[in-house]
Protein backbone atom coordinates (compact mmCIF):
# COMPACT_ATOMS: atom_id res chain seq x y z
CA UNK A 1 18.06 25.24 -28.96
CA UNK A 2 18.16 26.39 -32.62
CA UNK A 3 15.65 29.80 -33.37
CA UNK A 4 12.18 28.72 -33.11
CA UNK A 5 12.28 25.35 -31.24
CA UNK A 6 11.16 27.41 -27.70
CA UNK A 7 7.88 28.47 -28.87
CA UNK A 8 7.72 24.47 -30.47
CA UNK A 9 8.32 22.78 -27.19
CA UNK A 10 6.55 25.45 -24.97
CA UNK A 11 3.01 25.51 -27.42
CA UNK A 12 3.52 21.41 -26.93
CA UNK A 13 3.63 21.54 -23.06
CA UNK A 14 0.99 24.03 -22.71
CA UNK A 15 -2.14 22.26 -23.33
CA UNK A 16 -1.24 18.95 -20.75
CA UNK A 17 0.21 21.72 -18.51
CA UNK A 18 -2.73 23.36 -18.35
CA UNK A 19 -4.69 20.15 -17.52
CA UNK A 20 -2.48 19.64 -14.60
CA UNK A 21 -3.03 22.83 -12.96
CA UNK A 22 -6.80 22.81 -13.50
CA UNK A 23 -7.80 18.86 -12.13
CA UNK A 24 -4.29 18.33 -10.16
CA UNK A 25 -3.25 21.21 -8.41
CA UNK A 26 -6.18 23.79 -8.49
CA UNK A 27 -8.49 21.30 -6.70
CA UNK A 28 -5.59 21.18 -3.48
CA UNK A 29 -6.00 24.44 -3.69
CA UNK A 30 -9.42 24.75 -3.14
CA UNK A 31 -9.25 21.70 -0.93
CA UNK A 32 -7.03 24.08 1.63
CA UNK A 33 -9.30 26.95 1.10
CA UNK A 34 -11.95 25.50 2.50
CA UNK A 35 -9.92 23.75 5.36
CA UNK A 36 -9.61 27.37 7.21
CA UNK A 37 -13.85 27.24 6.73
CA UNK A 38 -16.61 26.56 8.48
CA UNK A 39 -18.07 25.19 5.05
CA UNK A 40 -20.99 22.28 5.35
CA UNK A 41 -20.93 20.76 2.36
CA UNK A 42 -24.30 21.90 0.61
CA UNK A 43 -24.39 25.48 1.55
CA UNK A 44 -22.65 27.81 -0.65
CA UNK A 45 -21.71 30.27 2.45
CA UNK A 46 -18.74 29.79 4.67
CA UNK A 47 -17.07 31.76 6.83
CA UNK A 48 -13.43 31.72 7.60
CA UNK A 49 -12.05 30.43 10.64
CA UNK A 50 -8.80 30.29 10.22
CA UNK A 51 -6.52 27.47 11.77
CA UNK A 52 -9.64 26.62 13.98
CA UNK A 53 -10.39 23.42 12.08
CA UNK A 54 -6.51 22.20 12.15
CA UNK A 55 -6.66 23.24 16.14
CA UNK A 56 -9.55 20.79 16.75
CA UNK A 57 -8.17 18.09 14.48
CA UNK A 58 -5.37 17.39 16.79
CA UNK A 59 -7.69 17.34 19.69
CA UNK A 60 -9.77 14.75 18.08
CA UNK A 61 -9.06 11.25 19.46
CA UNK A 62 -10.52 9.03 16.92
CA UNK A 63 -8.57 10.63 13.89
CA UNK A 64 -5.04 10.87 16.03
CA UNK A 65 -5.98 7.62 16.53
CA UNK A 66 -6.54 6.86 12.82
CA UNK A 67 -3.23 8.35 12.18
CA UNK A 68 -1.08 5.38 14.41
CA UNK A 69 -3.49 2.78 12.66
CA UNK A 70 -2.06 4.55 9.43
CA UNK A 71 1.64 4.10 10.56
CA UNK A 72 1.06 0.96 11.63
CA UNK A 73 -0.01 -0.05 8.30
CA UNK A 74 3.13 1.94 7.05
CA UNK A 75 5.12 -0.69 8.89
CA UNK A 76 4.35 -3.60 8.56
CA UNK A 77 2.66 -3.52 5.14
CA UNK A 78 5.51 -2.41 3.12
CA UNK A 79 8.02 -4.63 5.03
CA UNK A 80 5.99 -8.06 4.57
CA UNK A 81 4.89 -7.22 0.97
CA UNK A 82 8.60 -6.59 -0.06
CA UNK A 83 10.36 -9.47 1.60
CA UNK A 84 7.94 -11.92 0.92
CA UNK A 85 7.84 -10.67 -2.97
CA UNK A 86 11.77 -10.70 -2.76
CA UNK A 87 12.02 -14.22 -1.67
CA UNK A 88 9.93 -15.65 -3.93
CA UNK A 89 11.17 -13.90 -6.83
CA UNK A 90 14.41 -15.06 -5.82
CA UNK A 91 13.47 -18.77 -5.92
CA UNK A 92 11.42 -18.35 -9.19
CA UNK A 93 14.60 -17.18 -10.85
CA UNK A 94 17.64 -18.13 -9.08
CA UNK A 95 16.46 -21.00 -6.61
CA UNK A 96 17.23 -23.56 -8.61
CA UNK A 97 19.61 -25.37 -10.53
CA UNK A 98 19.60 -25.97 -14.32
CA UNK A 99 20.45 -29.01 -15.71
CA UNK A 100 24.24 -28.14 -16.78
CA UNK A 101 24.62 -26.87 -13.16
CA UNK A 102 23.80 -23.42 -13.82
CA UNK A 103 21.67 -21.26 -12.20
CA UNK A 104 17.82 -21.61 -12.79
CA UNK A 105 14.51 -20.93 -10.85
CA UNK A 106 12.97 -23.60 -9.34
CA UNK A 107 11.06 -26.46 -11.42
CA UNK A 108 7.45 -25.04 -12.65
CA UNK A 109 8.68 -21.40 -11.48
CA UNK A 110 6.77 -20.32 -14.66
CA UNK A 111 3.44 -21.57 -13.30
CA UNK A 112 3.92 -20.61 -10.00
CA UNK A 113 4.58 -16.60 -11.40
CA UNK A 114 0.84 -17.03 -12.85
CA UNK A 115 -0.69 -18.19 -9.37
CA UNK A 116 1.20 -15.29 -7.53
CA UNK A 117 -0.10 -12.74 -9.82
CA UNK A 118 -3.80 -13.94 -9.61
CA UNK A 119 -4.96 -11.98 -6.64
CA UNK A 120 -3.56 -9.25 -8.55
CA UNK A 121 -6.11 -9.25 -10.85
CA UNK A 122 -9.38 -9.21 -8.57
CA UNK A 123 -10.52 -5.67 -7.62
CA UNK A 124 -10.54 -4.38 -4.57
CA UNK A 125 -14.13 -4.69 -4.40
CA UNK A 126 -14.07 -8.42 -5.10
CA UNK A 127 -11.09 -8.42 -2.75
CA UNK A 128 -13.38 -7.01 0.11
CA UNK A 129 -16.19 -9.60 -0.99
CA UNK A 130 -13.72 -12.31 -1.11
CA UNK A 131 -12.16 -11.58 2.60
CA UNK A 132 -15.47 -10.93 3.76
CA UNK A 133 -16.07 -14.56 3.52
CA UNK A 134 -12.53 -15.84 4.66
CA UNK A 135 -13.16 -13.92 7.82
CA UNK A 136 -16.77 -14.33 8.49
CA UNK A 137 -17.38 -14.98 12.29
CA UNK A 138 -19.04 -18.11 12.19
CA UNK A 139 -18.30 -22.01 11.35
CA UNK A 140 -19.10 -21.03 7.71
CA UNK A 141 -16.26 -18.83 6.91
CA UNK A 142 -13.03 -20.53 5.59
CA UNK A 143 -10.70 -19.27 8.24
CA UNK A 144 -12.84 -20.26 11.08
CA UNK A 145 -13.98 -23.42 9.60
CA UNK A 146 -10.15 -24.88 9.25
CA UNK A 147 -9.39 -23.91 12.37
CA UNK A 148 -12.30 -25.70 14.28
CA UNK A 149 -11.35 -28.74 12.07
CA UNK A 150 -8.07 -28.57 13.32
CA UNK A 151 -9.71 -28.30 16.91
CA UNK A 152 -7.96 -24.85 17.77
CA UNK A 153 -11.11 -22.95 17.72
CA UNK A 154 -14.00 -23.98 19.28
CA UNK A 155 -17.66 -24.42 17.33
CA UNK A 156 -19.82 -22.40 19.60
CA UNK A 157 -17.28 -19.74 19.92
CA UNK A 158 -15.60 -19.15 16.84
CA UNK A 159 -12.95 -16.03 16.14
CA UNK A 160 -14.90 -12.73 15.54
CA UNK A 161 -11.65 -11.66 13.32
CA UNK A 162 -13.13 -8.32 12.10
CA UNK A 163 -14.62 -7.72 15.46
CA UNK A 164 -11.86 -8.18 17.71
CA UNK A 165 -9.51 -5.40 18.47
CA UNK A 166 -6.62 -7.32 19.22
CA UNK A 167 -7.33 -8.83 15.32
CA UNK A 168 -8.85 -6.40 12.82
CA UNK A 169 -5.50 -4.60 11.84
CA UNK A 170 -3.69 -7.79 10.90
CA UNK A 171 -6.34 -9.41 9.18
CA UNK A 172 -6.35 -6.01 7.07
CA UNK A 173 -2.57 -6.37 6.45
CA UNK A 174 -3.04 -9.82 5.19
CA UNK A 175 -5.29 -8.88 2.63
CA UNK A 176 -3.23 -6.37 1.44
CA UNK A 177 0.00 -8.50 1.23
CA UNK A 178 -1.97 -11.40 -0.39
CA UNK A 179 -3.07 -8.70 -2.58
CA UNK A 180 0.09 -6.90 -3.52
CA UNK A 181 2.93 -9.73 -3.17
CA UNK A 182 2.34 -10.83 -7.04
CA UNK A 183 2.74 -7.55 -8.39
CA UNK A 184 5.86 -6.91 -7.07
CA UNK A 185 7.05 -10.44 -6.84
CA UNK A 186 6.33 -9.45 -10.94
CA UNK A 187 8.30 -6.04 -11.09
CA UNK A 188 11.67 -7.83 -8.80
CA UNK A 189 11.97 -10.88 -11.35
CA UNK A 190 12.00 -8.62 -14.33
CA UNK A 191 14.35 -6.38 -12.63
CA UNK A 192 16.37 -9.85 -11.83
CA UNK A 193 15.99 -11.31 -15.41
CA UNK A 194 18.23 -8.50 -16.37
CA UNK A 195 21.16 -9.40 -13.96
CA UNK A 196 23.51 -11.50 -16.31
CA UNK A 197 23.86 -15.39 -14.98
CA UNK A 198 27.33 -15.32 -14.74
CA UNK A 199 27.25 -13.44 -11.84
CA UNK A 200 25.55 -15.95 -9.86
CA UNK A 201 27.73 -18.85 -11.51
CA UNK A 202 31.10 -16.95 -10.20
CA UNK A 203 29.35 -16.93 -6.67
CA UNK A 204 28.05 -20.65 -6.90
CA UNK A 205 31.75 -21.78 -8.12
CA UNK A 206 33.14 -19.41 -5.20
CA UNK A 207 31.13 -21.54 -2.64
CA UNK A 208 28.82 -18.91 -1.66
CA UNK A 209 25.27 -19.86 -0.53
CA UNK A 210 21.48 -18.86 -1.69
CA UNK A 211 21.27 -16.84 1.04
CA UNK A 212 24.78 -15.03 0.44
CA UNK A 213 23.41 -14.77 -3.11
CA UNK A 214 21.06 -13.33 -2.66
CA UNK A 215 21.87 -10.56 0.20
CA UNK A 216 25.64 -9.91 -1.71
CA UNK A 217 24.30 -9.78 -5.62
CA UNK A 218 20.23 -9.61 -5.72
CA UNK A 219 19.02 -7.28 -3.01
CA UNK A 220 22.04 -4.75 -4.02
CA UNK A 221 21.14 -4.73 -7.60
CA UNK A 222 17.56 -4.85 -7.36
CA UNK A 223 17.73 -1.43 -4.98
CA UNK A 224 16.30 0.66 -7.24
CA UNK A 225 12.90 -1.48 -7.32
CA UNK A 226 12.74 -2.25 -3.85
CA UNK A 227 12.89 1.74 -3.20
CA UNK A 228 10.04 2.03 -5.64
CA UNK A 229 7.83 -0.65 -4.10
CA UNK A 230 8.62 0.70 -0.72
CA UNK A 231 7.11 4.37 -1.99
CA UNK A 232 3.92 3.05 -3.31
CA UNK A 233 3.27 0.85 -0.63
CA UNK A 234 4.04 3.51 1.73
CA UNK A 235 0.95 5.48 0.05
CA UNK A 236 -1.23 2.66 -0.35
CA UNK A 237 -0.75 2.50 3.56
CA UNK A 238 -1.42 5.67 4.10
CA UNK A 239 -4.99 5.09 2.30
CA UNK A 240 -6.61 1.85 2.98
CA UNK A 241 -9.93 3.30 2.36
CA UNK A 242 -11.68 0.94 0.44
CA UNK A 243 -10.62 -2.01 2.09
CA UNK A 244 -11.43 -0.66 6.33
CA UNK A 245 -15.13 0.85 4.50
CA UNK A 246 -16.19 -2.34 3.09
CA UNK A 247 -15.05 -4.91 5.88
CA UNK A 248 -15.36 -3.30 8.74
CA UNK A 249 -17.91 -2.53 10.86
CA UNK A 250 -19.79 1.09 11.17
CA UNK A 251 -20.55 4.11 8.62
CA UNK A 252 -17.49 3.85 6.39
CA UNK A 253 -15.84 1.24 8.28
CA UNK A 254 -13.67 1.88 11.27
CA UNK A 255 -14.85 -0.80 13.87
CA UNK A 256 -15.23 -2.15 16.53
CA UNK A 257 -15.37 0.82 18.22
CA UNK A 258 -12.73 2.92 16.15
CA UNK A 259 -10.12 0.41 16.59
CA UNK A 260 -9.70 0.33 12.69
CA UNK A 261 -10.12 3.54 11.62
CA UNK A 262 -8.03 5.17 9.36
CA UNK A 263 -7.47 8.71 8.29
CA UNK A 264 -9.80 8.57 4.95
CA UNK A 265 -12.45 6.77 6.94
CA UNK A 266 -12.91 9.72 9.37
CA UNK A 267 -12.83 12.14 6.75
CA UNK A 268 -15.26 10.49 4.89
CA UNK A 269 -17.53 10.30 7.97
CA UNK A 270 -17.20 14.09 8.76
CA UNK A 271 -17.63 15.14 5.06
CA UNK A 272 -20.56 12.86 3.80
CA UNK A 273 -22.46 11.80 7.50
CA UNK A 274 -22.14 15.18 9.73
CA UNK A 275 -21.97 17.59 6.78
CA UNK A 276 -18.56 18.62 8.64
CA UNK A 277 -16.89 19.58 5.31
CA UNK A 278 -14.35 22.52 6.06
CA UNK A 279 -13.04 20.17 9.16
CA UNK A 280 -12.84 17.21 6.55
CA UNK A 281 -10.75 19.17 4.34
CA UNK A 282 -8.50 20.20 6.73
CA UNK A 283 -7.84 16.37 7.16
CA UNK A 284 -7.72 15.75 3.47
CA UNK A 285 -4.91 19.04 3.60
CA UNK A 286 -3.40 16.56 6.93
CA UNK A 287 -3.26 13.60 4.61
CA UNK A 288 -1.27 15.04 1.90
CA UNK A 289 1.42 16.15 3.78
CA UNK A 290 1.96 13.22 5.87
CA UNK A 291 1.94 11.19 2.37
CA UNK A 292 4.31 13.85 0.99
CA UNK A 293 6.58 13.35 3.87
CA UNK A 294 6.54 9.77 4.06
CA UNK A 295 7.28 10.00 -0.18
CA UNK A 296 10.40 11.45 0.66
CA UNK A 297 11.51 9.95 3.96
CA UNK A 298 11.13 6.76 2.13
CA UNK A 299 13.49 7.65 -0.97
CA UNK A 300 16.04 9.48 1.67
CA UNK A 301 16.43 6.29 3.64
CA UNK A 302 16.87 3.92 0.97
CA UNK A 303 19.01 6.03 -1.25
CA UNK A 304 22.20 4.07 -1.52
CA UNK A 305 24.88 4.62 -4.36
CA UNK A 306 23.49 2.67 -7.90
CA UNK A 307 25.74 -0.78 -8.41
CA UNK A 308 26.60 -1.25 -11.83
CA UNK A 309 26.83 -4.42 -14.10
């Protein structure tokens, strides 16, 4: 750098810098402060207790319990979201044929990208309001109305889907894919749009199939977006807050009987309900991490060498 450009760049960085530390980084400071407290919430006195909170947070069954909820939604909701997204950008772009024989996405693949997107576009409020209908346990809502129609469920005893244990998780996960496979069905057919043609012409005129296609040329050149769904999926499952509060049953969500809790759920319920603040932090310092490590397990195991076109 030429005499003078230093002080330039650093007097530019130092005002958004500054912004960083104070709202970003101070506050998980303070958060992890007050996790080694005995702090209540509304009193301004604490005193410190050291790892005590972090000691009793492993001993607690209903938020070890929230945790494998957590990785179960760190499963399944990133794998469904992605392949489902995959596949149907795939057919929106190179599922068809054009008219000269070329490669094309299916007929009306530009309507069908507007109908994926849609749920995109509700909040997850709405979302919450929406589902709260689909799964209603009665003959009125839409799930359990088609299926007595059908004659698979019977009138005077339909599904309770957000009361039953064995159901409650998946019908969470299939909100959140319905929710999140147009976005990403979105981001993978831009990413595809910029693979040249001719590449899939040379493997048409080879003899290879769609489904060589796509696992030889699409899903290798495509890796860099599939690793960057996979990350923010990976922390929207590690959330899931809004969705368990406002559909399930209980203060802040979590039933029946804790068998959809989730880790912000029971933090929420210490901090707000039993004014258990300092042990509520020390899941909030709990959450971080395991999002941290997830972050980078994630971009470790799908880290592959970049393919060039």
């Amino acid at each position: 750098m030429r005499k003078g450009q230093h002080r330039f760049v650093a007097g530019f960085l130092l005002f958004p810098v500054a912004l960083y530390l104070i709202f970003v980084i101070w506050p998980y400071i303070q958060t992890f402060g007050y996790s080694l407290t005995d702090w209540k919430g509304q009193s301004q006195t604490f005193d410190f207790v050291g790892l005590d909170n972090y000691t009793a947070l492993f001993e607690d069954d209903i938020f070890m319990g929230a945790i494998w909820h957590n990785i179960l939604f760190l499963v399944f909701i990133p794998v469904i979201t992605i392949l489902l997204a995959l596949f149907f950008a795939f057919m929106l772009n190179a599922g068809g044929r054009g008219r000269s024989g070329g490669v094309a996405g299916v007929a009306g693949s530009k309507y069908y990208r507007v109908i994926y997107f849609f749920p995109q576009v509700l909040s997850l409020a709405i979302l919450a309001v929406l589902f709260g209908a689909v799964y209603r346990s009665d003959g009125g809502g839409m799930l359990n109305g088609a299926l007595i129609k059908l004659g698979l469920v019977d009138r005077d005893s339909p599904v309770e889907w957000l009361n039953e244990p064995n159901f409650v998780l998946w019908a969470l996960i299939a909100v959140v894919v319905w929710h999140g496979v147009g976005f990403y069905l979105v981001l993978f057919s831009a990413a595809m749009q910029s693979i040249p043609r001719d590449i899939y012409e040379a493997a048409l005129i080879d003899g290879a199939s769609r489904t060589q296609s796509f696992f030889r040329i699409t899903l290798p050149l495509l890796w860099d977006s599939v690793q960057t769904a996979w990350v923010y999926l990976g922390i929207a499952a590690m959330d899931m807050f809004i969705l368990v509060s406002t559909m399930t049953a209980g203060d802040y969500g979590g039933g029946p009987d804790h068998h959809s809790e989730v880790m912000s759920t029971v933090m929420m319920r210490n901090f707000l309900l039993y004014g258990r603040s300092g042990y509520a932090c020390a899941m909030g310092v709990v959450m971080l991490l395991l999002t941290l490590i997830v972050s980078v397990v994630m971009l470790r195991a799908t880290r592959r060498e970049r393919i060039e076109f």
